[in-house]
N, C-alpha and C. Protein backbone atom coordinates (compact mmCIF):
# COMPACT_ATOMS: atom_id res chain seq x y z
N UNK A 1 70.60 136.07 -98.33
CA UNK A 1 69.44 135.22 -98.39
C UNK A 1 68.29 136.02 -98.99
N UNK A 2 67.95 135.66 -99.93
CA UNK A 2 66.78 136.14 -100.72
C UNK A 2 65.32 135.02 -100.48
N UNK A 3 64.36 136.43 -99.75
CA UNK A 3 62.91 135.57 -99.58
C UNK A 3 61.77 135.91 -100.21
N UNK A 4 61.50 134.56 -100.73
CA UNK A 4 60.31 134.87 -101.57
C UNK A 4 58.60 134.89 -101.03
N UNK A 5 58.16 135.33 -101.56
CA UNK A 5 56.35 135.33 -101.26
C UNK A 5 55.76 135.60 -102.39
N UNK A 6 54.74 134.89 -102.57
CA UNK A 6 53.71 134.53 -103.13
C UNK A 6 52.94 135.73 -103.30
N UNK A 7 53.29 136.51 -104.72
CA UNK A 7 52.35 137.92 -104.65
C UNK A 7 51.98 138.12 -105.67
N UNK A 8 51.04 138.42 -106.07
CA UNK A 8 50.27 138.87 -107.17
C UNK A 8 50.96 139.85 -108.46
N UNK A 9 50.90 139.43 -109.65
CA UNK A 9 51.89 140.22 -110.46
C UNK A 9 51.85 141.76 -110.52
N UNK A 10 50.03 142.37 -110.12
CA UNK A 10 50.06 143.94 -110.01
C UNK A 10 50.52 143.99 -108.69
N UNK A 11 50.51 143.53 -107.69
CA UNK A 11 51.50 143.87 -106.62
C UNK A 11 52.81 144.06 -107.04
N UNK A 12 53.38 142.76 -107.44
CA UNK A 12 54.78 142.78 -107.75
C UNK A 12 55.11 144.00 -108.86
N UNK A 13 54.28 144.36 -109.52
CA UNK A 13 54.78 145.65 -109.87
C UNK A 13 54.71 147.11 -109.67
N UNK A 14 53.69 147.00 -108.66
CA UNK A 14 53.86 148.13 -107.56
C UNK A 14 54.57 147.89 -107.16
N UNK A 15 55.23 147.13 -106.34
CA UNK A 15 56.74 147.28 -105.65
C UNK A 15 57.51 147.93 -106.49
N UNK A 16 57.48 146.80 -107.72
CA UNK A 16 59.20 147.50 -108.94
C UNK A 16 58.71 149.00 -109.19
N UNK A 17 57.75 149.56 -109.18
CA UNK A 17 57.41 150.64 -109.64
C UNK A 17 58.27 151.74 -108.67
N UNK A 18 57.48 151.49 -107.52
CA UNK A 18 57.84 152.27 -106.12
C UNK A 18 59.07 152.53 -105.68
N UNK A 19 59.90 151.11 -106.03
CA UNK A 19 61.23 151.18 -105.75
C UNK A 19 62.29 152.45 -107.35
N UNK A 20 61.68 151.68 -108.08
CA UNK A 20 62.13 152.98 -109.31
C UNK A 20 62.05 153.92 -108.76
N UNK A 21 60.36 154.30 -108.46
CA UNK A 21 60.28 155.95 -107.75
C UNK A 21 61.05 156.54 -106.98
N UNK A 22 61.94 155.23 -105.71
CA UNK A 22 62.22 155.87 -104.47
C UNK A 22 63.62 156.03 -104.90
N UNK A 23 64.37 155.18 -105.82
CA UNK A 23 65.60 155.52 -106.23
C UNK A 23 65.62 156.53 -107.27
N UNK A 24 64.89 156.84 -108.29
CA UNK A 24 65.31 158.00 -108.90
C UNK A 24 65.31 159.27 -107.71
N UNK A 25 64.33 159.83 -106.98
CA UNK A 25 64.69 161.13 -106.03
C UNK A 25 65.51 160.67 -105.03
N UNK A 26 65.88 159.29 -104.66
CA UNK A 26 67.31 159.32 -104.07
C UNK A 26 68.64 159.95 -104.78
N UNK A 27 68.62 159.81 -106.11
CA UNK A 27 69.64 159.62 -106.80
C UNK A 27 69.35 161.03 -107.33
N UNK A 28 68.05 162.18 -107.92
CA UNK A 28 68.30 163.54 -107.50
C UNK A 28 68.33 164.05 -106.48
N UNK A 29 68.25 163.85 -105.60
CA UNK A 29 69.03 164.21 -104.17
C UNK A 29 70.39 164.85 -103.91
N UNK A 30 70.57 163.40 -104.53
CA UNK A 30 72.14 163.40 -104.45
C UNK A 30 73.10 163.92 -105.25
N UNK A 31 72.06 164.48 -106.64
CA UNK A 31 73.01 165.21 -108.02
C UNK A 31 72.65 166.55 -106.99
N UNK A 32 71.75 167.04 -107.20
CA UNK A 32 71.75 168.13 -106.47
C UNK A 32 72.70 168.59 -105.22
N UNK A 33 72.82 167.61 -104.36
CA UNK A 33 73.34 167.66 -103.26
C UNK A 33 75.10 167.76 -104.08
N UNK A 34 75.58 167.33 -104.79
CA UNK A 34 76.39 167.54 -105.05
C UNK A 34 77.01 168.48 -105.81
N UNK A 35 75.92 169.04 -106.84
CA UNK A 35 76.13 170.04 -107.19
C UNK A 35 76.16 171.25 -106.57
N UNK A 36 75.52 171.19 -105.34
CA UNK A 36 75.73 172.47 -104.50
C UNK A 36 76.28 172.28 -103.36
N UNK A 37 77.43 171.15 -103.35
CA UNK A 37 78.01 171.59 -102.24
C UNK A 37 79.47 172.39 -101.88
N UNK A 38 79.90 172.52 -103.08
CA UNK A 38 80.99 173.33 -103.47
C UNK A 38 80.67 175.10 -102.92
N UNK A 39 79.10 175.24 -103.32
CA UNK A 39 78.72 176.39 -103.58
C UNK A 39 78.68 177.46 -102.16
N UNK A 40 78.42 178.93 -102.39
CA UNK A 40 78.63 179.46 -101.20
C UNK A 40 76.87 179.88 -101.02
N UNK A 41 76.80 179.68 -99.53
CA UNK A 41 75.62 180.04 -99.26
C UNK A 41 75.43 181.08 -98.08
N UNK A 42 74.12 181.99 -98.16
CA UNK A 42 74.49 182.81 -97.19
C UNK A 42 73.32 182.09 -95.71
N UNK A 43 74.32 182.21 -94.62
CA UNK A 43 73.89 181.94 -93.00
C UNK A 43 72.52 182.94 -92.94
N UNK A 44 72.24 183.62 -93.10
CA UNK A 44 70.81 184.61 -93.07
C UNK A 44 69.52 183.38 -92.95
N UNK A 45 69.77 182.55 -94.21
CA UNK A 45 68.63 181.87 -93.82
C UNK A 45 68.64 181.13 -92.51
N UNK A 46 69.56 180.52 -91.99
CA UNK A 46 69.42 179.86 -90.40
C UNK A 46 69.60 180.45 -89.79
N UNK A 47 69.87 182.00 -89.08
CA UNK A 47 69.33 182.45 -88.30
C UNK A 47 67.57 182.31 -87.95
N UNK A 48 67.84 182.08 -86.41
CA UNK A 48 66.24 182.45 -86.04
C UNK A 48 65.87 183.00 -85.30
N UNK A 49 64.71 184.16 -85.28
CA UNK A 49 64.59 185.04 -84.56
C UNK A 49 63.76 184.31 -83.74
N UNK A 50 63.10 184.98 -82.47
CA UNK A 50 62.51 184.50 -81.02
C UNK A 50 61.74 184.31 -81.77
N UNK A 51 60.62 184.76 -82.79
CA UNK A 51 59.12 184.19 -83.25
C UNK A 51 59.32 182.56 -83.79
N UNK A 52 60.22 182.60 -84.75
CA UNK A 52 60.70 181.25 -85.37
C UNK A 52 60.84 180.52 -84.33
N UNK A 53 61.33 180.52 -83.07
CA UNK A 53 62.36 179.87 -82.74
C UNK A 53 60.71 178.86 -81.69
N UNK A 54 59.61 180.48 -81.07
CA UNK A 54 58.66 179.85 -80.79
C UNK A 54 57.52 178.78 -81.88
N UNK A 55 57.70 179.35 -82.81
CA UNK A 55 56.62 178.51 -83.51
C UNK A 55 57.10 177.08 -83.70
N UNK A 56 58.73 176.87 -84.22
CA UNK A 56 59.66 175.55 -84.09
C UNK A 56 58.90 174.96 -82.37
N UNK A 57 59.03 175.51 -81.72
CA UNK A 57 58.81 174.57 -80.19
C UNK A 57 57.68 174.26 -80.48
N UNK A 58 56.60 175.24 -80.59
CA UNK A 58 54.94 174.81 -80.41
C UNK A 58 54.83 173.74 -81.32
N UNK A 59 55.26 173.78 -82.49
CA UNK A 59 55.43 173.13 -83.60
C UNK A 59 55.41 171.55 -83.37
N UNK A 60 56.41 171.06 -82.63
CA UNK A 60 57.42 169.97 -82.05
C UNK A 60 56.19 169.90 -80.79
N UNK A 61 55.79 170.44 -79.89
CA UNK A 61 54.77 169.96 -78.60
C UNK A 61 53.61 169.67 -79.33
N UNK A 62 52.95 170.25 -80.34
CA UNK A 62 51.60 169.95 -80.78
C UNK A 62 51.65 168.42 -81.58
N UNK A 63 52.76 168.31 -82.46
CA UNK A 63 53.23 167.16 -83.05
C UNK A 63 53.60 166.21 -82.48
N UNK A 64 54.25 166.45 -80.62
CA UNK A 64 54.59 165.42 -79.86
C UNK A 64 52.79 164.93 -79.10
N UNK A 65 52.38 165.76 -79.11
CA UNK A 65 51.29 165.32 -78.03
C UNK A 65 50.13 164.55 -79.04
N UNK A 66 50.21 164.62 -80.47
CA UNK A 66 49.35 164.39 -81.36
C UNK A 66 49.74 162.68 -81.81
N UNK A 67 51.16 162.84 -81.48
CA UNK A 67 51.14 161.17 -81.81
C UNK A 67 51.11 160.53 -80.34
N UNK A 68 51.41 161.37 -79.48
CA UNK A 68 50.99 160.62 -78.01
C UNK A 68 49.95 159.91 -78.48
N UNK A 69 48.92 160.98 -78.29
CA UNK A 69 47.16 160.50 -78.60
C UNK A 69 46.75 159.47 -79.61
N UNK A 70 47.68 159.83 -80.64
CA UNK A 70 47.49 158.27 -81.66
C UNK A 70 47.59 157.40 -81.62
N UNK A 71 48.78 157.04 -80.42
CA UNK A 71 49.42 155.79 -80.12
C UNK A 71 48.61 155.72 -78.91
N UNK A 72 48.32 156.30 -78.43
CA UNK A 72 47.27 155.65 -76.87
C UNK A 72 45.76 155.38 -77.35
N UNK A 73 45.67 156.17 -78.92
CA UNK A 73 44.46 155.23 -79.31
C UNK A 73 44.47 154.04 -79.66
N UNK A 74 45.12 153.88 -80.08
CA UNK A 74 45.93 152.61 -80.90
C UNK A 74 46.05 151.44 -79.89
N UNK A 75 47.08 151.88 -79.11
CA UNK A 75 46.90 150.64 -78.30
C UNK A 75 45.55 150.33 -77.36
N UNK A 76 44.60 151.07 -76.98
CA UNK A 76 43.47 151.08 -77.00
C UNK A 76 42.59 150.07 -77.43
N UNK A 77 42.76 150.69 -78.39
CA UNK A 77 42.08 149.76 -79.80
C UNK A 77 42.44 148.50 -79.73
N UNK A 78 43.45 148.20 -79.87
CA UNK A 78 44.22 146.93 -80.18
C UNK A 78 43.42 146.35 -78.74
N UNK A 79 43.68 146.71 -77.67
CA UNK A 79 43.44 145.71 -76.51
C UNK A 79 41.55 145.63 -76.49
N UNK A 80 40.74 146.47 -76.92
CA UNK A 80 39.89 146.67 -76.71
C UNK A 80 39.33 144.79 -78.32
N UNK A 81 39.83 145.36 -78.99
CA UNK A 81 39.27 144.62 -80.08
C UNK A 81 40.21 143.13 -80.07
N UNK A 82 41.31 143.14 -79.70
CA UNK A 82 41.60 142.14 -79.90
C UNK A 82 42.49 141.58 -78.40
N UNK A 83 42.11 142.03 -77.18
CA UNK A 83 42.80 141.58 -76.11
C UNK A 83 42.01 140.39 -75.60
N UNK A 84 40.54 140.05 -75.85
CA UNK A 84 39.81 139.10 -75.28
C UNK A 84 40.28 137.50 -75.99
N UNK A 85 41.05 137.84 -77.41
CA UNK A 85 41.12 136.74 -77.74
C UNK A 85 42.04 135.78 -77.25
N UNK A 86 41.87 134.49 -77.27
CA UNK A 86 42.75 133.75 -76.39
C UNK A 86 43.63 132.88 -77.73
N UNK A 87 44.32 133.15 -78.67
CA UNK A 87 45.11 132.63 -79.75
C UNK A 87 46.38 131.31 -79.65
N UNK A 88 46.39 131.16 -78.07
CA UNK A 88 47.49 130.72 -78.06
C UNK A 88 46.50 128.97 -77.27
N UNK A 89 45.94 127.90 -77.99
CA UNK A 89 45.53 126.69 -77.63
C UNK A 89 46.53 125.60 -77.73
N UNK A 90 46.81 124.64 -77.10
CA UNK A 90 47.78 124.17 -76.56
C UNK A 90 47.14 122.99 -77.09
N UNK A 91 47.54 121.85 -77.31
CA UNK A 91 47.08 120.62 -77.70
C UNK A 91 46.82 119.62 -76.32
N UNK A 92 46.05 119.29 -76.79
CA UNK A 92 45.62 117.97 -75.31
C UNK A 92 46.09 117.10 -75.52
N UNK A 93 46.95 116.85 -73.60
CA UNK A 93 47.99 115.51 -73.50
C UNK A 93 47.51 114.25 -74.71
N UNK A 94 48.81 113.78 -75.25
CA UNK A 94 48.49 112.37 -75.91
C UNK A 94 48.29 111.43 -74.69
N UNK A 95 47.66 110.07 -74.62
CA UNK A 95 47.56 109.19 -73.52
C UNK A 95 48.47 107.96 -74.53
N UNK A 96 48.92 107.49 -73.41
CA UNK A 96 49.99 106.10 -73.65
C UNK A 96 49.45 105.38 -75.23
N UNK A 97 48.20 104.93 -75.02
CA UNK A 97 47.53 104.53 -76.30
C UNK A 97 47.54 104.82 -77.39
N UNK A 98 47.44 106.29 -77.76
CA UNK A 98 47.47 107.04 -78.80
C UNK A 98 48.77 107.10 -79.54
N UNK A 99 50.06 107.01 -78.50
CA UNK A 99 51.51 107.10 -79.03
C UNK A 99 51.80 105.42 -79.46
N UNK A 100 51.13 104.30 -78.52
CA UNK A 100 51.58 103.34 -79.29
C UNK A 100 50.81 103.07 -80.42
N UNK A 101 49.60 103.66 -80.44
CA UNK A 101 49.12 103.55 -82.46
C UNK A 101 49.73 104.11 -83.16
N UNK A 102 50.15 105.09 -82.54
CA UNK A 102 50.55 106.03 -83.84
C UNK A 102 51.96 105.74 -83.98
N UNK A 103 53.00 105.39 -83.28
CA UNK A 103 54.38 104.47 -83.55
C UNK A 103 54.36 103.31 -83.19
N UNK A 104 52.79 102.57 -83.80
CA UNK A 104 52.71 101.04 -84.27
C UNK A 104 53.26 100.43 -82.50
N UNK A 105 53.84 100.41 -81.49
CA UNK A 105 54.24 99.69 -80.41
C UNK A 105 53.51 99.41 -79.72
N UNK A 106 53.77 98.44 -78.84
CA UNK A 106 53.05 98.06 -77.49
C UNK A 106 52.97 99.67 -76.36
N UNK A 107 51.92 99.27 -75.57
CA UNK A 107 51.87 100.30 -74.79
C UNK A 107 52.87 100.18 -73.35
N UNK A 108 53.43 99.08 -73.21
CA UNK A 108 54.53 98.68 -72.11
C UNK A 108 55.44 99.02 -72.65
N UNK A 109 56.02 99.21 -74.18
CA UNK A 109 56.94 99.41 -74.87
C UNK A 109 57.40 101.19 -74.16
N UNK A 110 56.25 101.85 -74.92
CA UNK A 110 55.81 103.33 -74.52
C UNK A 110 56.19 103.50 -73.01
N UNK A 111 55.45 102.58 -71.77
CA UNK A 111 55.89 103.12 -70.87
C UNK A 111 57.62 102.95 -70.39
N UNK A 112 58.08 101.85 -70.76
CA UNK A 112 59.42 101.94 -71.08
C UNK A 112 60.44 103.03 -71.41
N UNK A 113 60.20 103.24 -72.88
CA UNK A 113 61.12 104.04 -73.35
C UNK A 113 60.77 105.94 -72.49
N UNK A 114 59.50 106.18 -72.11
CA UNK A 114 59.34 107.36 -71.54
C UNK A 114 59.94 107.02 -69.80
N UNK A 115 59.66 105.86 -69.54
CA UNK A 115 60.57 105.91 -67.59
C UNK A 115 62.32 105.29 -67.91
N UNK A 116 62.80 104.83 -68.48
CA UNK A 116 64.08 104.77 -68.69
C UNK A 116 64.92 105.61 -69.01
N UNK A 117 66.57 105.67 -68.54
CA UNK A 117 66.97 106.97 -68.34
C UNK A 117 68.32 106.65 -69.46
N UNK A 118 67.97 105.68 -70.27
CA UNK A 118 68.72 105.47 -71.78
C UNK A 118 67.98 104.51 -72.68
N UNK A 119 67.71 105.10 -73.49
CA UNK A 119 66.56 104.56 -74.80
C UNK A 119 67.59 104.02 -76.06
N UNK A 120 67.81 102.82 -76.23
CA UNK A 120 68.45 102.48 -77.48
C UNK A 120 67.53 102.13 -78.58
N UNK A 121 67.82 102.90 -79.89
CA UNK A 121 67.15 103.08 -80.41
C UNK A 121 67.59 102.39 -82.12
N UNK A 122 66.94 101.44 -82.54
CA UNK A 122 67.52 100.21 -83.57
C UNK A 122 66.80 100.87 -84.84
């Protein structure tokens, strides 16, 4: 299923653009990646000594606690600016009257077909 939207032609070609972009370095990625995977490499580089191994952790806690804080601003935000709004209005009951204008019937008709427990319908 293909969905369409209504977008502006310099949009629509930022997309085609972007997507070019994101598939060509997919696709050197993957020459690369293939060209060196035959190849021999030396383990030296993944060793890690105790300094590496601390700066990797601090690394990972400063980066974990930094999007903590982003996301607890965030939702913050969100409730602060937009929690008062009440978006969800419900329509007010139709009365008997209103349904027989608006499907042309009597209003005995209306109370009929809504208290009967089989409606035949011509």
């Amino acid at each position: 299923m293909i969905i369409h939207i209504n977008r502006s032609k310099a949009r629509k070609c930022f997309d085609i653009l972007l997507t070019i972009f994101g598939w060509f370095f997919l696709l050197i990625f993957l020459y690369y990646f293939i060209i060196h995977f035959g190849s021999e490499f030396s383990l030296r580089f993944y060793w890690l000594s105790i300094s590496n191994a601390n700066a990797i952790v601090n690394f990972t806690i400063l980066y974990s606690v930094l999007i903590t804080l982003s996301l607890l601003w965030w939702s913050t935000y969100n409730k602060w600016k937009y929690g008062s709004l009440n978006r969800r209005a419900f329509p007010q009951p139709a009365h008997n009257h209103e349904i027989a204008y608006y499907f042309q019937l009597t209003e005995e008709e209306i109370e009929r077909v809504q208290n009967d427990k089989y409606v035949e319908v011509r």
